[in-house]
C-alpha atoms as a PDB file:
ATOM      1  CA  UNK A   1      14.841-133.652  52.731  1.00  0.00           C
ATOM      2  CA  UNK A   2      12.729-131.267  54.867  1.00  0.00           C
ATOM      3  CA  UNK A   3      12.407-131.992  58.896  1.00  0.00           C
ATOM      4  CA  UNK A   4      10.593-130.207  61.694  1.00  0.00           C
ATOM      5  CA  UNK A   5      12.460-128.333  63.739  1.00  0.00           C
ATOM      6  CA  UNK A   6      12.502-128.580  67.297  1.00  0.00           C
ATOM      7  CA  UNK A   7      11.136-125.877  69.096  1.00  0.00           C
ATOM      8  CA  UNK A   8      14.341-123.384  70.762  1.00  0.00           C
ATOM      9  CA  UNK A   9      15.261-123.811  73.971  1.00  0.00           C
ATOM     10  CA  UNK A  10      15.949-120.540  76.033  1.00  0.00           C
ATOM     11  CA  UNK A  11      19.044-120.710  78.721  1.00  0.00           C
ATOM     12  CA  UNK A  12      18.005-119.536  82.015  1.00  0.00           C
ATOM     13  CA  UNK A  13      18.197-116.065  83.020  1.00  0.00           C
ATOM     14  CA  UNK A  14      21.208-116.284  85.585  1.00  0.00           C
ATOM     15  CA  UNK A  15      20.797-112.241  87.039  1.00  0.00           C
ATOM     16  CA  UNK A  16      17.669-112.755  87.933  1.00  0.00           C
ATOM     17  CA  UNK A  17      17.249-112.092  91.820  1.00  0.00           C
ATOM     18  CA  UNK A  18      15.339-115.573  92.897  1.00  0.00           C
ATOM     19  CA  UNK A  19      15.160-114.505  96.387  1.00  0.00           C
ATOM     20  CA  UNK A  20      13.339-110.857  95.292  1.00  0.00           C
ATOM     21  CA  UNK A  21      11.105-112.931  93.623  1.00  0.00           C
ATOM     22  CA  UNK A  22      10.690-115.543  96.735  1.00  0.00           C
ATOM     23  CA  UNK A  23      10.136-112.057  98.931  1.00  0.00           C
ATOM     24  CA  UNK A  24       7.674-110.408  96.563  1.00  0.00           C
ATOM     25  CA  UNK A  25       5.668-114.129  96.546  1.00  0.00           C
ATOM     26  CA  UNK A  26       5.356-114.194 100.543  1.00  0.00           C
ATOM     27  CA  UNK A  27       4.797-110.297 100.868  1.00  0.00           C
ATOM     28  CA  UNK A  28       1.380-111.482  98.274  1.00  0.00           C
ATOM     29  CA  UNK A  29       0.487-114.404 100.374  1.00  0.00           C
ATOM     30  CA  UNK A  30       0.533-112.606 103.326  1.00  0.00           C
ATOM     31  CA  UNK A  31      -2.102-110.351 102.352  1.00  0.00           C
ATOM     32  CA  UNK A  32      -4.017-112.925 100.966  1.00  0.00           C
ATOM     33  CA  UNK A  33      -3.839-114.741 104.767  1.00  0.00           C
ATOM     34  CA  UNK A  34      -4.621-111.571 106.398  1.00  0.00           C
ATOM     35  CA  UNK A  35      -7.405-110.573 104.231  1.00  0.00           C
ATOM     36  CA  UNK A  36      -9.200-114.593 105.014  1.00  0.00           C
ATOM     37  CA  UNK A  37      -7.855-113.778 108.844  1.00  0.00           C
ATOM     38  CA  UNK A  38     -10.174-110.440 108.487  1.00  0.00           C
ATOM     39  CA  UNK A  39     -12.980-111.640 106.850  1.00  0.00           C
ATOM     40  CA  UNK A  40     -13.636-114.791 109.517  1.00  0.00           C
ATOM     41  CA  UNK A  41     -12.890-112.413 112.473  1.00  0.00           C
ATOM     42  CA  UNK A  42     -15.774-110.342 110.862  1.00  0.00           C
ATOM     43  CA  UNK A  43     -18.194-113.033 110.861  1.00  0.00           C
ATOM     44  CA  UNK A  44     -17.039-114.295 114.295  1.00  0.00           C
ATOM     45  CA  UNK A  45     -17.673-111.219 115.832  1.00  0.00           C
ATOM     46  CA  UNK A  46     -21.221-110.563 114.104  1.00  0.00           C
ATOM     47  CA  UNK A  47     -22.361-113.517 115.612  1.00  0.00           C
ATOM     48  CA  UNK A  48     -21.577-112.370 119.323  1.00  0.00           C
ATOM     49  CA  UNK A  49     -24.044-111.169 122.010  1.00  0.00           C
ATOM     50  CA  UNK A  50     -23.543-108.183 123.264  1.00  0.00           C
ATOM     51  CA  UNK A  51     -23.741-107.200 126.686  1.00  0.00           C
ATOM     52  CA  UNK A  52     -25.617-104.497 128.034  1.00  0.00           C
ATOM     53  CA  UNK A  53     -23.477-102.792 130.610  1.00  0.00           C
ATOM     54  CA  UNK A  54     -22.502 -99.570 129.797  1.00  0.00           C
ATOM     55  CA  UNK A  55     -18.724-100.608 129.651  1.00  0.00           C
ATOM     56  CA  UNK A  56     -18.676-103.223 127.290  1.00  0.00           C
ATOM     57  CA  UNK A  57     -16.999-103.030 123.891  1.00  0.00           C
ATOM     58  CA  UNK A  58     -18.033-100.817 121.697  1.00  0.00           C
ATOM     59  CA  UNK A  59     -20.470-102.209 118.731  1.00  0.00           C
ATOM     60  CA  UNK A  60     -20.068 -99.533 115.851  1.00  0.00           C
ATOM     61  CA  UNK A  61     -16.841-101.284 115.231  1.00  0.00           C
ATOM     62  CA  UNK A  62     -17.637-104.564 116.223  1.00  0.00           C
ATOM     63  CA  UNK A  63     -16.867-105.651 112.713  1.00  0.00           C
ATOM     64  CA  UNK A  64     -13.724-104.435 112.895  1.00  0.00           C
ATOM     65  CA  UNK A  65     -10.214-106.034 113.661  1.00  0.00           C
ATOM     66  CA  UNK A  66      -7.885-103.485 114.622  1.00  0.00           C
ATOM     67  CA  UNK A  67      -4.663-105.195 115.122  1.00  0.00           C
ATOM     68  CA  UNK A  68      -5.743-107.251 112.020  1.00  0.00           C
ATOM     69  CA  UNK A  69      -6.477-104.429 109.881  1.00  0.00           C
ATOM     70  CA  UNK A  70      -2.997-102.830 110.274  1.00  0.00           C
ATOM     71  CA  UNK A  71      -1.051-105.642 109.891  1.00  0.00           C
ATOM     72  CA  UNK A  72      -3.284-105.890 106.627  1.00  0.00           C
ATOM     73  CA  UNK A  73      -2.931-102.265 105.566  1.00  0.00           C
ATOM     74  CA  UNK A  74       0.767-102.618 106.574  1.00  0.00           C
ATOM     75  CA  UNK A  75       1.268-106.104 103.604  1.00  0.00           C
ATOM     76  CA  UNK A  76      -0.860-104.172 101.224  1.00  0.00           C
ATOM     77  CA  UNK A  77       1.827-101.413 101.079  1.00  0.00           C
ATOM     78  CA  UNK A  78       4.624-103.806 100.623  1.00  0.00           C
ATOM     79  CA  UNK A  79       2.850-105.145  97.314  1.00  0.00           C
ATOM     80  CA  UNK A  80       1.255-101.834  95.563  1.00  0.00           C
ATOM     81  CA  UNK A  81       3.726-100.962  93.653  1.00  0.00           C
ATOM     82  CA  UNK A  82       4.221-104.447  92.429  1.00  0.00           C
ATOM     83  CA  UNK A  83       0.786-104.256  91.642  1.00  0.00           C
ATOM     84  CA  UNK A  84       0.660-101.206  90.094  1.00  0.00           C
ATOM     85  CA  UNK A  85       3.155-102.690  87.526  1.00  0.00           C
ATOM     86  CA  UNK A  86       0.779-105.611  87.599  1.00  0.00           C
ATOM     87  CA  UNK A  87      -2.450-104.359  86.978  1.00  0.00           C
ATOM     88  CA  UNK A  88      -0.729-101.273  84.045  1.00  0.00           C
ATOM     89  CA  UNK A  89       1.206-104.217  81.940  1.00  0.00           C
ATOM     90  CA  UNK A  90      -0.950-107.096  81.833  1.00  0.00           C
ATOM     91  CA  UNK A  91      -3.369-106.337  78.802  1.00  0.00           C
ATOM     92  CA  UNK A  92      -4.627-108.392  75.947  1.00  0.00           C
ATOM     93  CA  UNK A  93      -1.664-108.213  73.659  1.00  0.00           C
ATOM     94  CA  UNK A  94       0.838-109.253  75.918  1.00  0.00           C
ATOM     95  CA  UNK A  95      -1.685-112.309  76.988  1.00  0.00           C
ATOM     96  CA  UNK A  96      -2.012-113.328  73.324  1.00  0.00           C
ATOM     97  CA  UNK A  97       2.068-112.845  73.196  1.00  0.00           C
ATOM     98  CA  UNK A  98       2.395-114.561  75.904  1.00  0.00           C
ATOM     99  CA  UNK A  99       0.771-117.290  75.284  1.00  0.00           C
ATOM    100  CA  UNK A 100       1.969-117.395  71.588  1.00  0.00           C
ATOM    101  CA  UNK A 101       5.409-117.573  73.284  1.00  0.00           C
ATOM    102  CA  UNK A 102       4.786-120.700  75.144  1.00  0.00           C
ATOM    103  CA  UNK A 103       3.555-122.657  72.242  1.00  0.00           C
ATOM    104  CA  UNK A 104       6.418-121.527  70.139  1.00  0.00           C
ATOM    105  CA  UNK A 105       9.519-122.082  72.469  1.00  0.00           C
ATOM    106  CA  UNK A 106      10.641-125.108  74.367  1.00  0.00           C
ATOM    107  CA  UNK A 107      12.623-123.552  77.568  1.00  0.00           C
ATOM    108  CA  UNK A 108      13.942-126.132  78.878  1.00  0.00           C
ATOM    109  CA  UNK A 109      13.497-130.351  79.035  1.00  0.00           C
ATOM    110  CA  UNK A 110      13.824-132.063  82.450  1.00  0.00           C
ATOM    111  CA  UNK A 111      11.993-133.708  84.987  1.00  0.00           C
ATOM    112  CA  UNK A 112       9.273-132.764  87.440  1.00  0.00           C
ATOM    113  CA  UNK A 113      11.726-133.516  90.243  1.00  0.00           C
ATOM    114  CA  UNK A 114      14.971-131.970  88.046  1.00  0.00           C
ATOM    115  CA  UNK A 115      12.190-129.142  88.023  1.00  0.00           C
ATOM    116  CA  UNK A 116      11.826-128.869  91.454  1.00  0.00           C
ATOM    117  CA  UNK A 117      15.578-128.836  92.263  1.00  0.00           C
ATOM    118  CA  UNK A 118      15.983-126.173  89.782  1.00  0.00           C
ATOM    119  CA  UNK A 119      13.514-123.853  91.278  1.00  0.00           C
ATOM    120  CA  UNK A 120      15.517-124.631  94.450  1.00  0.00           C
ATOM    121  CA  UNK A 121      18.710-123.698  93.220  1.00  0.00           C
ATOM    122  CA  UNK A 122      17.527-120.681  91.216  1.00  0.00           C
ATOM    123  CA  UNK A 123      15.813-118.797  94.017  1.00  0.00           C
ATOM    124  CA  UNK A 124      17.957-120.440  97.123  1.00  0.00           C
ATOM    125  CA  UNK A 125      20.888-119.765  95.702  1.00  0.00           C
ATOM    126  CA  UNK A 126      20.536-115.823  95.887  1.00  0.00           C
ATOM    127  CA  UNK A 127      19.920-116.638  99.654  1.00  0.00           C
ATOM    128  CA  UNK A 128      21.870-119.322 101.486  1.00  0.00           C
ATOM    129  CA  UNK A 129      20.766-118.565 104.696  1.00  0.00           C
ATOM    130  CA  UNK A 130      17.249-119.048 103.834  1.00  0.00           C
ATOM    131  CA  UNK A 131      15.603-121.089 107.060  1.00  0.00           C
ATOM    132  CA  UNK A 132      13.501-123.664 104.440  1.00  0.00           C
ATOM    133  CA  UNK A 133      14.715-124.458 100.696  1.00  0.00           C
ATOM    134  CA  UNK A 134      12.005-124.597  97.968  1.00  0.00           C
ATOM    135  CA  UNK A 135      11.719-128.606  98.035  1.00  0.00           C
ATOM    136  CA  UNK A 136      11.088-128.034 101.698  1.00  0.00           C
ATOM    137  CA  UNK A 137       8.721-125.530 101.087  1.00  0.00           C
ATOM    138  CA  UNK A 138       6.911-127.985  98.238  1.00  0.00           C
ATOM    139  CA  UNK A 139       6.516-131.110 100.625  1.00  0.00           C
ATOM    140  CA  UNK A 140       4.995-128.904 103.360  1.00  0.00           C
ATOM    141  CA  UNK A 141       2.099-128.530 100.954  1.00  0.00           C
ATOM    142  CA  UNK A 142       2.000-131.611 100.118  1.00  0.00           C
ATOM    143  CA  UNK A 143       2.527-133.412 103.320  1.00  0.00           C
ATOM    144  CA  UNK A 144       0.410-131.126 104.761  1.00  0.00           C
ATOM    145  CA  UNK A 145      -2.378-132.694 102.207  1.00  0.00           C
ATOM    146  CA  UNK A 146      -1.472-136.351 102.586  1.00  0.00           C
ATOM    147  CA  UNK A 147      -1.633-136.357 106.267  1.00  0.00           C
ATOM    148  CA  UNK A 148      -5.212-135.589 105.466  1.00  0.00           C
ATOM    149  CA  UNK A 149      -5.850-137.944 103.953  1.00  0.00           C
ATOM    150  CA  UNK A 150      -6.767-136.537 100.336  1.00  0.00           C
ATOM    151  CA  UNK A 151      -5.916-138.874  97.179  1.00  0.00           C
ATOM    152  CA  UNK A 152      -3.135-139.037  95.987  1.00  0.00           C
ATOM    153  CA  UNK A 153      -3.160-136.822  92.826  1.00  0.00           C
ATOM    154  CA  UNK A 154      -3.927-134.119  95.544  1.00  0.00           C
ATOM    155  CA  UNK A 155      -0.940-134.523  97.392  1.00  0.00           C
ATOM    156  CA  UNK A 156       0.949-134.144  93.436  1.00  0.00           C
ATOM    157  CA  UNK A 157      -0.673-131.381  93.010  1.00  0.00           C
ATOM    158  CA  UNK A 158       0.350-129.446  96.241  1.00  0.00           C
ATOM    159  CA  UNK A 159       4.021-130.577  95.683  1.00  0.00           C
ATOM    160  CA  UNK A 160       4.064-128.918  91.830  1.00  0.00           C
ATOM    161  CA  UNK A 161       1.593-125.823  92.616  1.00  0.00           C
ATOM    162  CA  UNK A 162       4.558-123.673  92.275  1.00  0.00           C
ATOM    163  CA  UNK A 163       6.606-124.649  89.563  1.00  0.00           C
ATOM    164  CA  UNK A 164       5.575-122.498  87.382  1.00  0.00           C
ATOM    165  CA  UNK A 165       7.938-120.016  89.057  1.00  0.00           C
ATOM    166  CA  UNK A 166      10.441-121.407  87.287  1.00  0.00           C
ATOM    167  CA  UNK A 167       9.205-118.699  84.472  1.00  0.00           C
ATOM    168  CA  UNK A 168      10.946-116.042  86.374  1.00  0.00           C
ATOM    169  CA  UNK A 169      13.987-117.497  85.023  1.00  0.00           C
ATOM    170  CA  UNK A 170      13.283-118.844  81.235  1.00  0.00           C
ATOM    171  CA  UNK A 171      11.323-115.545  79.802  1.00  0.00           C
ATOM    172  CA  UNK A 172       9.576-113.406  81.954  1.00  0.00           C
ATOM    173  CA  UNK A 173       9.737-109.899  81.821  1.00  0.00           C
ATOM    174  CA  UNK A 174       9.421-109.234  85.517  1.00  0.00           C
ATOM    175  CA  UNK A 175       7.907-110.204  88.770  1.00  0.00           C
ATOM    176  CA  UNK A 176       4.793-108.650  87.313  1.00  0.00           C
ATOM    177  CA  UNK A 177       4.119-111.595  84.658  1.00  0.00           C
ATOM    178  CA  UNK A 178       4.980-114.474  87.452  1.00  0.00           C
ATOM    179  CA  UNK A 179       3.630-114.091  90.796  1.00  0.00           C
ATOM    180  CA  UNK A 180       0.277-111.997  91.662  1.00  0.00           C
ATOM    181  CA  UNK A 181      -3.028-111.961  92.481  1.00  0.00           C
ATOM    182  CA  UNK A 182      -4.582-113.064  88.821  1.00  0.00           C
ATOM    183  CA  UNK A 183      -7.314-111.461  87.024  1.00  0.00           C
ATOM    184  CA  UNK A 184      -9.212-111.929  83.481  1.00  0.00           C
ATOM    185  CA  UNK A 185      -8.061-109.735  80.647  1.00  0.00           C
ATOM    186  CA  UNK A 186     -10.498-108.577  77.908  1.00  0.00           C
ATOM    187  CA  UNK A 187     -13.365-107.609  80.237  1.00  0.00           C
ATOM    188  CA  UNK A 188     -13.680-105.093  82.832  1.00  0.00           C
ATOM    189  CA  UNK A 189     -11.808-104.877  86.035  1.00  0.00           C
ATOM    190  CA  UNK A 190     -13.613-106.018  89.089  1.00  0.00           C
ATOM    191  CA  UNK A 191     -13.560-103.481  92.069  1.00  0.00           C
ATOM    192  CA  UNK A 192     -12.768-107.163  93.881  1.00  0.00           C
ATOM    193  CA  UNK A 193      -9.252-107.204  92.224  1.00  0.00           C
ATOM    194  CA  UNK A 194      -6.439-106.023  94.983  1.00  0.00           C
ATOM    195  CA  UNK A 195      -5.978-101.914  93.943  1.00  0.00           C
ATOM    196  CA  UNK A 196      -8.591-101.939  91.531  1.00  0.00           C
ATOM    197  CA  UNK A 197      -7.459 -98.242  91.086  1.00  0.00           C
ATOM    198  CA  UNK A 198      -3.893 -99.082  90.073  1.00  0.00           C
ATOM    199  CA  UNK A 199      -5.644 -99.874  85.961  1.00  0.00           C
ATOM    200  CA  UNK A 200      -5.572 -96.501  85.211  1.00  0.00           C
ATOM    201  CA  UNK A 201      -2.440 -96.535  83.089  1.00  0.00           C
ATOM    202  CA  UNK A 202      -3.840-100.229  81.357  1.00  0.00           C
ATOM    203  CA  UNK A 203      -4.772 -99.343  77.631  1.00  0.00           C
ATOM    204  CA  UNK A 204      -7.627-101.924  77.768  1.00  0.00           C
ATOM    205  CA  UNK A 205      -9.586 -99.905  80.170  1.00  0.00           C
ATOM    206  CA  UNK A 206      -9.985 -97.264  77.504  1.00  0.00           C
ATOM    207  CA  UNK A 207     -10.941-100.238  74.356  1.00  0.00           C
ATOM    208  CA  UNK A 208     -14.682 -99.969  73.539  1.00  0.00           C
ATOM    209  CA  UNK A 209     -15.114-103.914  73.914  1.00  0.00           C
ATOM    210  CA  UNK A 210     -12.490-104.654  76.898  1.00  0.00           C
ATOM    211  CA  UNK A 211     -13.901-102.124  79.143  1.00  0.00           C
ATOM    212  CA  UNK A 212     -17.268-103.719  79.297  1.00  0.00           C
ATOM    213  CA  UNK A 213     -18.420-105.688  81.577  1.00  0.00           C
ATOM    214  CA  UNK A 214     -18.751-109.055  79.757  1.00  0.00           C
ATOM    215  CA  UNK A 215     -15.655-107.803  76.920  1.00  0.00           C
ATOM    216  CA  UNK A 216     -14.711-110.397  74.929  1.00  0.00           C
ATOM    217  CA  UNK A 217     -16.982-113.356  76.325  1.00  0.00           C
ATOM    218  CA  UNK A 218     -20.206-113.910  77.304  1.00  0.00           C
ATOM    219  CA  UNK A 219     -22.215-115.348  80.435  1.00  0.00           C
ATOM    220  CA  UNK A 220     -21.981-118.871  81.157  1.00  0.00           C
ATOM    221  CA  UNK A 221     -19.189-119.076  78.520  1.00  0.00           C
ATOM    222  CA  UNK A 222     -17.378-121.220  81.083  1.00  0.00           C
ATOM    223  CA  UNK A 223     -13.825-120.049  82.964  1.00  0.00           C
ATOM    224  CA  UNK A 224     -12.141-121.997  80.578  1.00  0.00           C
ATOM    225  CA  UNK A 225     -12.900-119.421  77.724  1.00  0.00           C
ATOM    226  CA  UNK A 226     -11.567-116.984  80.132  1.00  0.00           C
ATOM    227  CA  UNK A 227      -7.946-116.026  79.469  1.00  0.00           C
ATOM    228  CA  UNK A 228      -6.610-115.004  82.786  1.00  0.00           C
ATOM    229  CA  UNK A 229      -3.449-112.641  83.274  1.00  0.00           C
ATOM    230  CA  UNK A 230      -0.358-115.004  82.907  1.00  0.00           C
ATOM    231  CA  UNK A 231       1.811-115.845  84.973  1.00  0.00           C
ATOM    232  CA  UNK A 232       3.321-118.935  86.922  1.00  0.00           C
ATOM    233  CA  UNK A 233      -0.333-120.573  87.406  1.00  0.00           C
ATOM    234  CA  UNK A 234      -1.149-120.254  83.774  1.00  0.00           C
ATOM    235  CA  UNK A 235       2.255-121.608  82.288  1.00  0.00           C
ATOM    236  CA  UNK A 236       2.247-124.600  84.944  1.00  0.00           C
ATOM    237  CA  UNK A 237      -1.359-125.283  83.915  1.00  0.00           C
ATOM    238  CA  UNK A 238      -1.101-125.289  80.156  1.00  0.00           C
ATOM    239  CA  UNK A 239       1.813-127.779  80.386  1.00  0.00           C
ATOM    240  CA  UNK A 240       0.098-130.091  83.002  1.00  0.00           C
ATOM    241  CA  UNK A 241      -2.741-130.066  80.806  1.00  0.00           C
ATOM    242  CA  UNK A 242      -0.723-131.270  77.844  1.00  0.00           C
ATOM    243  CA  UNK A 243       1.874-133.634  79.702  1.00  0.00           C
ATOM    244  CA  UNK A 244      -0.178-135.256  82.877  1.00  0.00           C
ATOM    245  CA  UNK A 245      -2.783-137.453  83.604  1.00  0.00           C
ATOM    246  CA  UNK A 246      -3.901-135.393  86.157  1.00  0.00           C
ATOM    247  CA  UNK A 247      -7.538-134.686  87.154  1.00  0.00           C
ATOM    248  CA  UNK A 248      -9.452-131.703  85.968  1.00  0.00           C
ATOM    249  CA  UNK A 249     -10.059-130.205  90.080  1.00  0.00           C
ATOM    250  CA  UNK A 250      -6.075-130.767  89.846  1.00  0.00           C
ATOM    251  CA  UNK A 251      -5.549-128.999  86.666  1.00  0.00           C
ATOM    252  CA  UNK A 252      -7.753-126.196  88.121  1.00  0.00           C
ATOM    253  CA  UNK A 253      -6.465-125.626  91.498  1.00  0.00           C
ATOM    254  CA  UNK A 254      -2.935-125.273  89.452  1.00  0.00           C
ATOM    255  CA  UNK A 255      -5.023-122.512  87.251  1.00  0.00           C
ATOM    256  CA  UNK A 256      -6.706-120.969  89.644  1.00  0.00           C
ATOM    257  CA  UNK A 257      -4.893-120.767  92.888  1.00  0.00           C
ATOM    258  CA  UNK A 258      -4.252-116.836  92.779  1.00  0.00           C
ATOM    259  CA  UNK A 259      -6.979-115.934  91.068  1.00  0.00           C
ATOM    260  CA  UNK A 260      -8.423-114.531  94.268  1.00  0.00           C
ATOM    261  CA  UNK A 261     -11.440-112.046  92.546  1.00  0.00           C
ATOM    262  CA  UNK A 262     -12.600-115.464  91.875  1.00  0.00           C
ATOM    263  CA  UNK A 263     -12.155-118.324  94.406  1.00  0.00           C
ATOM    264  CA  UNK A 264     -11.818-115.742  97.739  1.00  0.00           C
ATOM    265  CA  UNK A 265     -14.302-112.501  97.016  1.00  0.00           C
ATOM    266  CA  UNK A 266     -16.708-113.841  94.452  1.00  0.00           C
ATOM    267  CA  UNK A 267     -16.186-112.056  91.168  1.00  0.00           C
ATOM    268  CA  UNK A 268     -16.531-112.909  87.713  1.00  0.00           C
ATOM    269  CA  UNK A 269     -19.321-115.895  88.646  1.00  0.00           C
ATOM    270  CA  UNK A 270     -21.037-114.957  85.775  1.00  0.00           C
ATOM    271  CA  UNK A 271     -18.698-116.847  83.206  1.00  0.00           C
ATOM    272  CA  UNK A 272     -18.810-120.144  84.811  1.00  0.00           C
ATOM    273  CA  UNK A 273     -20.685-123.104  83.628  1.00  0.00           C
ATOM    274  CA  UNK A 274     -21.948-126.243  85.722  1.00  0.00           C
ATOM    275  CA  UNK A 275     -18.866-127.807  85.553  1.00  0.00           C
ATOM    276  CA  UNK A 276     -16.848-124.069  87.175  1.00  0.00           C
ATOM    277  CA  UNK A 277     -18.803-124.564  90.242  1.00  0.00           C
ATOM    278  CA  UNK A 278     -17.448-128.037  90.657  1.00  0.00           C
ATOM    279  CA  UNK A 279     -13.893-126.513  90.139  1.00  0.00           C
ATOM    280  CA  UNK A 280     -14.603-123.644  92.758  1.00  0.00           C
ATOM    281  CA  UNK A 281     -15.165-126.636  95.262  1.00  0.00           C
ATOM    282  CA  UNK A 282     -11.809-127.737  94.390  1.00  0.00           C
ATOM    283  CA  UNK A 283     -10.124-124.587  94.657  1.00  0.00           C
ATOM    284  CA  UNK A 284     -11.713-123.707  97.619  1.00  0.00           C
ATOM    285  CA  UNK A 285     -10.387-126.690  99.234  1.00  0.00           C
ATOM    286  CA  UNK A 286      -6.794-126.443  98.368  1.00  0.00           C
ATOM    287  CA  UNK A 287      -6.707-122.653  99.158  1.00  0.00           C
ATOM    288  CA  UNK A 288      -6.110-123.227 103.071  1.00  0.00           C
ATOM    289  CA  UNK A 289      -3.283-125.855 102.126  1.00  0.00           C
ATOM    290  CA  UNK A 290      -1.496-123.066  99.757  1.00  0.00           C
ATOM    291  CA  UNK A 291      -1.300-120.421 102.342  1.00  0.00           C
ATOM    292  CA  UNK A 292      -1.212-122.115 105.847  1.00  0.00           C
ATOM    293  CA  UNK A 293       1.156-125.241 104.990  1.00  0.00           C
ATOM    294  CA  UNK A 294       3.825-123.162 105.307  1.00  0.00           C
ATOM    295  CA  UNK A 295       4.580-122.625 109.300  1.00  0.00           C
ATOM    296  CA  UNK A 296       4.728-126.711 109.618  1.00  0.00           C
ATOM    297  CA  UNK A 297       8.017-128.740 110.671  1.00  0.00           C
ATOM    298  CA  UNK A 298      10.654-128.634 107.681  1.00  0.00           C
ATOM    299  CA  UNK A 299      10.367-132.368 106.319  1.00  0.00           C
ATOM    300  CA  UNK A 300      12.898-134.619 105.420  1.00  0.00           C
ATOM    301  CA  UNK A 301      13.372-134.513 101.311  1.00  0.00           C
ATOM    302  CA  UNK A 302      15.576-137.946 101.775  1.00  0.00           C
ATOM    303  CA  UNK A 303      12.935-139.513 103.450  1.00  0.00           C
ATOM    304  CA  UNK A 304      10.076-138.242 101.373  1.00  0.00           C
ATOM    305  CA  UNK A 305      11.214-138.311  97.817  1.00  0.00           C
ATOM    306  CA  UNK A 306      10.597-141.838  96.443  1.00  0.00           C
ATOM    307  CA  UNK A 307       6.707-141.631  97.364  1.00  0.00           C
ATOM    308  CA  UNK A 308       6.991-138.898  95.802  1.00  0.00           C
ATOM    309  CA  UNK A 309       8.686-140.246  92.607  1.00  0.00           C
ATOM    310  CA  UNK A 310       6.433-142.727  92.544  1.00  0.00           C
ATOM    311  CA  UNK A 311       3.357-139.901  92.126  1.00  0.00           C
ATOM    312  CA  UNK A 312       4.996-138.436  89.348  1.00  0.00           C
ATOM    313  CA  UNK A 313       5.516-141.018  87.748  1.00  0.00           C
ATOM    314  CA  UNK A 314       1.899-142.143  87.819  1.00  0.00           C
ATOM    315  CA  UNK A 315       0.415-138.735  86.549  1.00  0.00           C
ATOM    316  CA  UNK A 316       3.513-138.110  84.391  1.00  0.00           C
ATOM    317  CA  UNK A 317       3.830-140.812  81.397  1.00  0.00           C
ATOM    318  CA  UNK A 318       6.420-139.283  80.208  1.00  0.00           C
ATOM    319  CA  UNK A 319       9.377-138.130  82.542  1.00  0.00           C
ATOM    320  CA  UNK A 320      10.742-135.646  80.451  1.00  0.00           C
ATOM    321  CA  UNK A 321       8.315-132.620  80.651  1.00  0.00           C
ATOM    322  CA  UNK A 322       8.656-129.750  77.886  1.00  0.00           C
ATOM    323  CA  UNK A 323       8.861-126.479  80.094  1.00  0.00           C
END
């Protein structure tokens, strides 16, 4: 008698280097802080009389942030030749394998919280004198949102933004198709992409349809018609959106979290609907919690993990999530 197969499971990769991966993640963020540091210190200073003595600072530069600007130039270097890798390997094909992949293989079956302790032992355990683990790292986020006060499916959502990382370890073929910046695929690449140079070597800059502006969609088609490079954002979000309850500005701040063109410099505006620009909102307001949470007071995972329990549970009908 015939029967359906379950999909196969795939062991994790145990030679991966977690804690490369952890470094690679935090060299991205930083420029992604800097960058927002630079851009307000511009508009600060803009607004600032100037004085008329002859000996006041000069105002050619005015817009400029010396120190700042280093220390930017300084974190770009760290990350362009993980870009460079980025922006050359991450083309249509491998998004339509990719994604082909997901829906075809099971990688593992646990639960969000199993999840998160995996992560933690994965990437901690290449490091054991890390100063925070990865659950410590997830509650700042999420702390950091609940002490403001936002509901409650916000706070979930800052605790599982990350998870996705777990990729690194059931599949991935690098760094390069897990952490980064992310960017659409099938249209052109916006100059607002980090090293917009380093496409050269992408074979979809040279297609007659994916080098065009628009490529494979069309204006107002909606972001959600938009494949975006995958990586840890996309896998977390397509199994949220399968397994959870949770709200569409949650599912999107998991989608769109690095996609910095977007949320940060204001590119590819042109796909989104009405609904997108509610989304944006969202994104927008969880940014600040993804990048700053981190320099808070390590919190207490005894003390803090049956609220939590009790949050995944509510957005989580099932406890056992397919990853």
């Amino acid at each position: 008698m015939p029967y359906a197969e379950s999909p196969p499971t795939s062991p994790p990769l145990a030679y991966r280097d977690g804690q490369a991966l952890e470094e690679t993640s935090d060299n991205i963020d930083a420029v992604n802080v800097l960058k927002a540091q630079l851009k307000a210190n511009q508009q600060s200073t803009a607004n600032t009389p100037s004085s008329d003595s002859i000996y006041s600072e000069s105002q050619f530069d005015a817009n400029k942030d010396k120190s700042g600007f280093r220390q930017y130039e300084d974190a770009c270097d760290r990350v362009k030749n993980f870009y460079k890798e980025q922006h050359t390997r991450q083309t249509v094909a491998y998004n339509l394998r990719a994604r082909h992949l997901f829906h075809t293989q099971t990688r593992a079956e646990m639960t969000i919280w199993q999840a998160i302790e995996k992560l933690n032992t994965l990437i901690d355990e290449s490091d054991p004198d890390t100063e925070l683990s990865q659950i410590e790292h997830l509650l700042q986020t999420a702390e950091a949102i609940r002490r403001d006060g936002k509901p409650k499916w916000f706070q979930l959502t800052g605790l599982i933004h990350d998870l996705g990382k777990l990729l690194f370890f059931y599949g991935a073929e690098g760094q390069w198709d897990v952490v980064g910046d992310t960017f659409p695929v099938g249209c052109a690449f916006d100059e607002r992409i980090i090293y917009p140079g380093s496409f050269v070597d992408n074979p979809d800059l040279k297609d007659p349809v994916y080098a065009t502006k628009h490529g494979i969609y069309s204006p107002g088609c909606g972001m959600d018609k938009v494949m975006l490079s995958w990586g840890h954002d996309e896998y977390l979000y397509s199994i949220c959106k399968e397994q959870s309850t949770l709200p569409d500005e949650a599912l999107a701040m998991i989608r769109y979290h690095s996609f910095y063109p977007w949320h940060s410099a204001g590119a590819y505006r042109d796909f989104m609907n009405e609904k997108d620009h509610e989304m944006l909102q969202a994104v927008q307001a969880f940014n600040p919690y993804d990048l700053y949470s981190k320099s808070d007071a390590p919190p207490k995972v005894s003390e803090l993990k049956e609220y939590y329990m009790e949050l995944i549970n509510q957005y989580f009908p099932n406890p056992i999530i397919r990853w």
